[in-house]
Protein backbone atom coordinates (compact mmCIF):
# COMPACT_ATOMS: atom_id res chain seq x y z
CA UNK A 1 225.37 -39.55 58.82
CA UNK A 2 226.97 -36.17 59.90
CA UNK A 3 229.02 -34.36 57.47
CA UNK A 4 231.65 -32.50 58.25
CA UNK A 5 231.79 -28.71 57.89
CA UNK A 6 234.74 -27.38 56.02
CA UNK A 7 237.82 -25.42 57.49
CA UNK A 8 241.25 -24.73 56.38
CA UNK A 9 244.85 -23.59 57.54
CA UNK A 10 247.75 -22.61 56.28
CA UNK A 11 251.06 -23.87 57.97
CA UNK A 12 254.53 -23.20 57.89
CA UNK A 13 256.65 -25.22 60.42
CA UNK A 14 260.99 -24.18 60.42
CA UNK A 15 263.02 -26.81 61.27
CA UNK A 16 262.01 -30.19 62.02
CA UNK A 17 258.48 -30.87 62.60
CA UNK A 18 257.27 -31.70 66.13
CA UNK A 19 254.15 -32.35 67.82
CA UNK A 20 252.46 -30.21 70.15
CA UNK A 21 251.02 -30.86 73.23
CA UNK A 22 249.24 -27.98 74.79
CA UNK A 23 246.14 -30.40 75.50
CA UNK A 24 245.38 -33.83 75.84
CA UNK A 25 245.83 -35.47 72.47
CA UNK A 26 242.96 -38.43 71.53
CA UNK A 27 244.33 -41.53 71.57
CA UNK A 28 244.78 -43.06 68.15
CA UNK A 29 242.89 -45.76 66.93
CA UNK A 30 245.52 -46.91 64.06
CA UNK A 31 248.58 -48.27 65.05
CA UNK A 32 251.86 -46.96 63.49
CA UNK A 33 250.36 -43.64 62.13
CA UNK A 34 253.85 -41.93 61.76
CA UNK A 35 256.14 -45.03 59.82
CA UNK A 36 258.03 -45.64 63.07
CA UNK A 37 257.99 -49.25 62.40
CA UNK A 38 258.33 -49.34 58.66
CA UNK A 39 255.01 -50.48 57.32
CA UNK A 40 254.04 -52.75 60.55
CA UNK A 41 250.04 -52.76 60.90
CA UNK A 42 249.51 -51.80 57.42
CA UNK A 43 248.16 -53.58 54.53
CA UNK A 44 248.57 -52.92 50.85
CA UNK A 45 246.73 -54.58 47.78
CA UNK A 46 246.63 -54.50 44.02
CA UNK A 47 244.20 -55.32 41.60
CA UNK A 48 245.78 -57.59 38.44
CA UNK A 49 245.58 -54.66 36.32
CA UNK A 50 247.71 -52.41 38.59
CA UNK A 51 251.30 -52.40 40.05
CA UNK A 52 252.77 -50.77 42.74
CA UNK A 53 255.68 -50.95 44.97
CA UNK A 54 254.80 -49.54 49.03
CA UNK A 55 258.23 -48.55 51.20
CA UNK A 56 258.96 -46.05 53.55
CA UNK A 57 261.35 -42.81 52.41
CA UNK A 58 263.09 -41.42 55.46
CA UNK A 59 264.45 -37.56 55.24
CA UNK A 60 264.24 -37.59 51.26
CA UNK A 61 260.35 -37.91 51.79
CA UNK A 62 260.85 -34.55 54.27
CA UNK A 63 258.65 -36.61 56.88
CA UNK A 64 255.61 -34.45 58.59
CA UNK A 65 256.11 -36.32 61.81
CA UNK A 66 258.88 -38.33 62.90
CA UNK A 67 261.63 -40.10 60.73
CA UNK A 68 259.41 -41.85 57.96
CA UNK A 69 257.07 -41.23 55.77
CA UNK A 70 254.96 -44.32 53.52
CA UNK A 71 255.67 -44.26 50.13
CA UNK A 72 253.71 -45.54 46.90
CA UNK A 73 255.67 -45.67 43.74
CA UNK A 74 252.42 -46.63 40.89
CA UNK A 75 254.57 -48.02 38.09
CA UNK A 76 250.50 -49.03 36.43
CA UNK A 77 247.05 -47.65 38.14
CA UNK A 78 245.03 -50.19 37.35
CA UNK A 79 241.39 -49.85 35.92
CA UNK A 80 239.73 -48.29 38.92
CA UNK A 81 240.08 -45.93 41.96
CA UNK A 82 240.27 -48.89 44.52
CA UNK A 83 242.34 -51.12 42.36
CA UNK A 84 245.34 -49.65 44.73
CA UNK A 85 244.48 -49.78 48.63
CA UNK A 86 246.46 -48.75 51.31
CA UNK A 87 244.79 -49.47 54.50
CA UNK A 88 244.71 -50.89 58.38
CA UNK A 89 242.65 -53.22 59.80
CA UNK A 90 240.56 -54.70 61.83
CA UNK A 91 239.63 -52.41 64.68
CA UNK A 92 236.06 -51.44 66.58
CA UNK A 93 233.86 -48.43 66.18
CA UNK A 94 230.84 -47.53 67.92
CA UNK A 95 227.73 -46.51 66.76
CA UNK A 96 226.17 -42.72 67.42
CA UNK A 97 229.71 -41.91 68.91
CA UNK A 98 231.75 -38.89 66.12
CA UNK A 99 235.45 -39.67 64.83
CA UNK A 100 237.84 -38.15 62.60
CA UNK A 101 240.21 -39.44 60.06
CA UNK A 102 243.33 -37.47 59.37
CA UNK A 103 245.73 -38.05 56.64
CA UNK A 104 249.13 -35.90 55.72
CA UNK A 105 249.37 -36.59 51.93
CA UNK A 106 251.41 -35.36 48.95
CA UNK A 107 252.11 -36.48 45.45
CA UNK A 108 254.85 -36.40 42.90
CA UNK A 109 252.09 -34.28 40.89
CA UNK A 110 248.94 -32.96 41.15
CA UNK A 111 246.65 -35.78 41.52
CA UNK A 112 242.95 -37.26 43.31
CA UNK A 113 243.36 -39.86 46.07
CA UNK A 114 240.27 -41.26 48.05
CA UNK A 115 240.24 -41.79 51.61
CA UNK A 116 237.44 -44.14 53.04
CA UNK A 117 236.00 -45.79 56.25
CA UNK A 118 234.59 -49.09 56.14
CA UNK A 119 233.26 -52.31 56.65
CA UNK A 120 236.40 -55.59 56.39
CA UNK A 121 234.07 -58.12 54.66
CA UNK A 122 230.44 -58.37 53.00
CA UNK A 123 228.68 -56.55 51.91
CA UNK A 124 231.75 -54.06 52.17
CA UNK A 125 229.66 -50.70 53.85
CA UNK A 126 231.38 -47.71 53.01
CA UNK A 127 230.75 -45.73 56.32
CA UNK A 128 232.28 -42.11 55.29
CA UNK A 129 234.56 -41.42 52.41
CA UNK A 130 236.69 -38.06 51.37
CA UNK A 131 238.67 -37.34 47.77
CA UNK A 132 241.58 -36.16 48.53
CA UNK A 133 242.87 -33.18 46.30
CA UNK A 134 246.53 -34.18 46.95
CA UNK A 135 249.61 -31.94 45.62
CA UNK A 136 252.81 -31.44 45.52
CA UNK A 137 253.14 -29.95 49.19
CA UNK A 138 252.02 -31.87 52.23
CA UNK A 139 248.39 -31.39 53.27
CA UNK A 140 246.27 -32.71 55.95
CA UNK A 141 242.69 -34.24 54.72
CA UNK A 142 240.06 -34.24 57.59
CA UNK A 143 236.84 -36.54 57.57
CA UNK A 144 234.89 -36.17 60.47
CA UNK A 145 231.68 -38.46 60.68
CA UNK A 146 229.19 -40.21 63.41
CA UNK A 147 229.26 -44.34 62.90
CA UNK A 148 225.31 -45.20 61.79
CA UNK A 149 226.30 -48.71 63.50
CA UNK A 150 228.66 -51.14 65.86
CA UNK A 151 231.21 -52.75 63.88
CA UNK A 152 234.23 -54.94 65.51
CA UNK A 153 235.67 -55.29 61.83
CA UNK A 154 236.05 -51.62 60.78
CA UNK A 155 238.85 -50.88 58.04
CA UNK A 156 240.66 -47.11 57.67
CA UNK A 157 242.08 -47.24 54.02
CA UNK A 158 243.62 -44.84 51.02
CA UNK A 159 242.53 -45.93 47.70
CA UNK A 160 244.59 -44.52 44.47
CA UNK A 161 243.86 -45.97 41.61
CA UNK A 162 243.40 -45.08 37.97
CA UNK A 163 246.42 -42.54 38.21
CA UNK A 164 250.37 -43.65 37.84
CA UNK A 165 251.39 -41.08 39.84
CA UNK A 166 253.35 -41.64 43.30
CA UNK A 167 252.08 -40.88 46.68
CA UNK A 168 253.35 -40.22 49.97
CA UNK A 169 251.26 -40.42 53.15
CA UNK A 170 252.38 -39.82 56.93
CA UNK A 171 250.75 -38.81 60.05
CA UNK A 172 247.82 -40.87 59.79
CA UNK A 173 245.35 -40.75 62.82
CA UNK A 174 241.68 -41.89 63.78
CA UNK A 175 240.17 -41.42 66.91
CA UNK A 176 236.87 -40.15 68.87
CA UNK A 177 235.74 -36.49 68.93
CA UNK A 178 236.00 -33.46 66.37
CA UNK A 179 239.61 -32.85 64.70
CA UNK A 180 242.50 -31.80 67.24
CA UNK A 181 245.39 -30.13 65.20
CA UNK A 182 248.30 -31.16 67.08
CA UNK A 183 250.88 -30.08 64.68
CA UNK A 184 252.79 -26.80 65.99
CA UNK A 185 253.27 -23.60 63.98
CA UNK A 186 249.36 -23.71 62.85
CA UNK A 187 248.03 -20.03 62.25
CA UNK A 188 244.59 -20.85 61.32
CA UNK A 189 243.11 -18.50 57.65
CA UNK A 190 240.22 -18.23 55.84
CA UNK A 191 239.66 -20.36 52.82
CA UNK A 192 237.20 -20.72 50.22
CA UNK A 193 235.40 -23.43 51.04
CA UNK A 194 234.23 -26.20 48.63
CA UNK A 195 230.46 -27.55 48.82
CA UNK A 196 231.57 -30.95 47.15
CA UNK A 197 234.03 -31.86 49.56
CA UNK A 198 234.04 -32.52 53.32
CA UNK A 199 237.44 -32.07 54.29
CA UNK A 200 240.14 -29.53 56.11
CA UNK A 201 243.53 -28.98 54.35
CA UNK A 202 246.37 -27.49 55.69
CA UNK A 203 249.90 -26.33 53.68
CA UNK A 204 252.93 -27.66 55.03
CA UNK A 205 256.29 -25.75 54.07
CA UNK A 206 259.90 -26.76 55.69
CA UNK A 207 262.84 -24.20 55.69
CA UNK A 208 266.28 -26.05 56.40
């Protein structure tokens, strides 16, 4: 499976944050990506030993992308990573053809989320996966991969279990080809890049 190659930015956006369209944008696989319509298309679960609440927050939330943003208030986090799910489903991917997974995230605190591609149903195939280093500032987590296989029942998900710490997620986009940044204000800067993880980050600061 290919891995991706690591790359970051830094990113400050003033005023409201819009999209920009200098070049055709790849059409997203995932329904709903920016909260538009509430939680509509998404799916939430929690194991027994776990409790959480999922909303949207509107400005409080300081939205990357449009008026809402998801929110995950973890009252308990459960006994393991993927006793918490956030995810969509089902949708196709192809095999030998490249994607990439995008996710805006922040977090009440400091705190490790896990964001995963994978098989809805047995045996459960975990086709590409990324932890998520997820602060206090919005950041945008990149996993690019290459399907090893066809699937018609392919799941997109953010797993946060086994910390009680809220989490907000917006922006959330899968489609074909390498990552397009389609955010404006991006100045692209060297970072140090980390061997462990496959993933691009980007700081996102607002100015009112």
């Amino acid at each position: 499976m290919k891995q991706l190659y690591t790359v970051g930015f830094s990113l400050i956006i003033f005023g409201i944050s819009t999209l920009a369209y200098s070049q055709q944008l790849p059409e997203n696989i995932l329904k709903n990506g920016d909260f538009d319509l509430q939680l509509d298309k998404w799916h939430h679960w929690t194991h027994e030993s776990a409790s959480a609440v999922f909303l949207t927050e509107g400005r409080k939330a300081e939205p990357v992308v449009g008026d809402n943003a998801a929110y995950i208030s973890i009252t308990k986090e459960g006994n393991a990573v993927g006793n918490i799910q956030f995810y969509q489903q089902p949708f196709t991917l192809k095999k030998n053809t490249t994607y990439t997974y995008s996710v805006w995230a922040k977090a009440e605190n400091p705190r490790k989320t896990t964001m995963r591609i994978m098989h809805q149903g047995a045996p459960w195939t975990v086709y590409s996966s990324l932890v998520m280093n997820v602060t206090e500032i919005w950041s945008e987590f990149i996993l690019t991969f290459t399907m090893p296989v066809d699937d018609v029942n392919s799941r997109a998900g953010i797993i946060m279990g086994t910390d009680k710490t809220d989490v907000w997620l917006d922006h959330i986009r899968l489609y074909e080809g390498e990552h397009v940044q389609d955010v404006e204000g991006v100045e692209p800067h060297a970072v140090q890049p980390d061997a462990k993880l496959a993933t691009t980050w980007s700081s996102l600061k607002r100015k009112y």
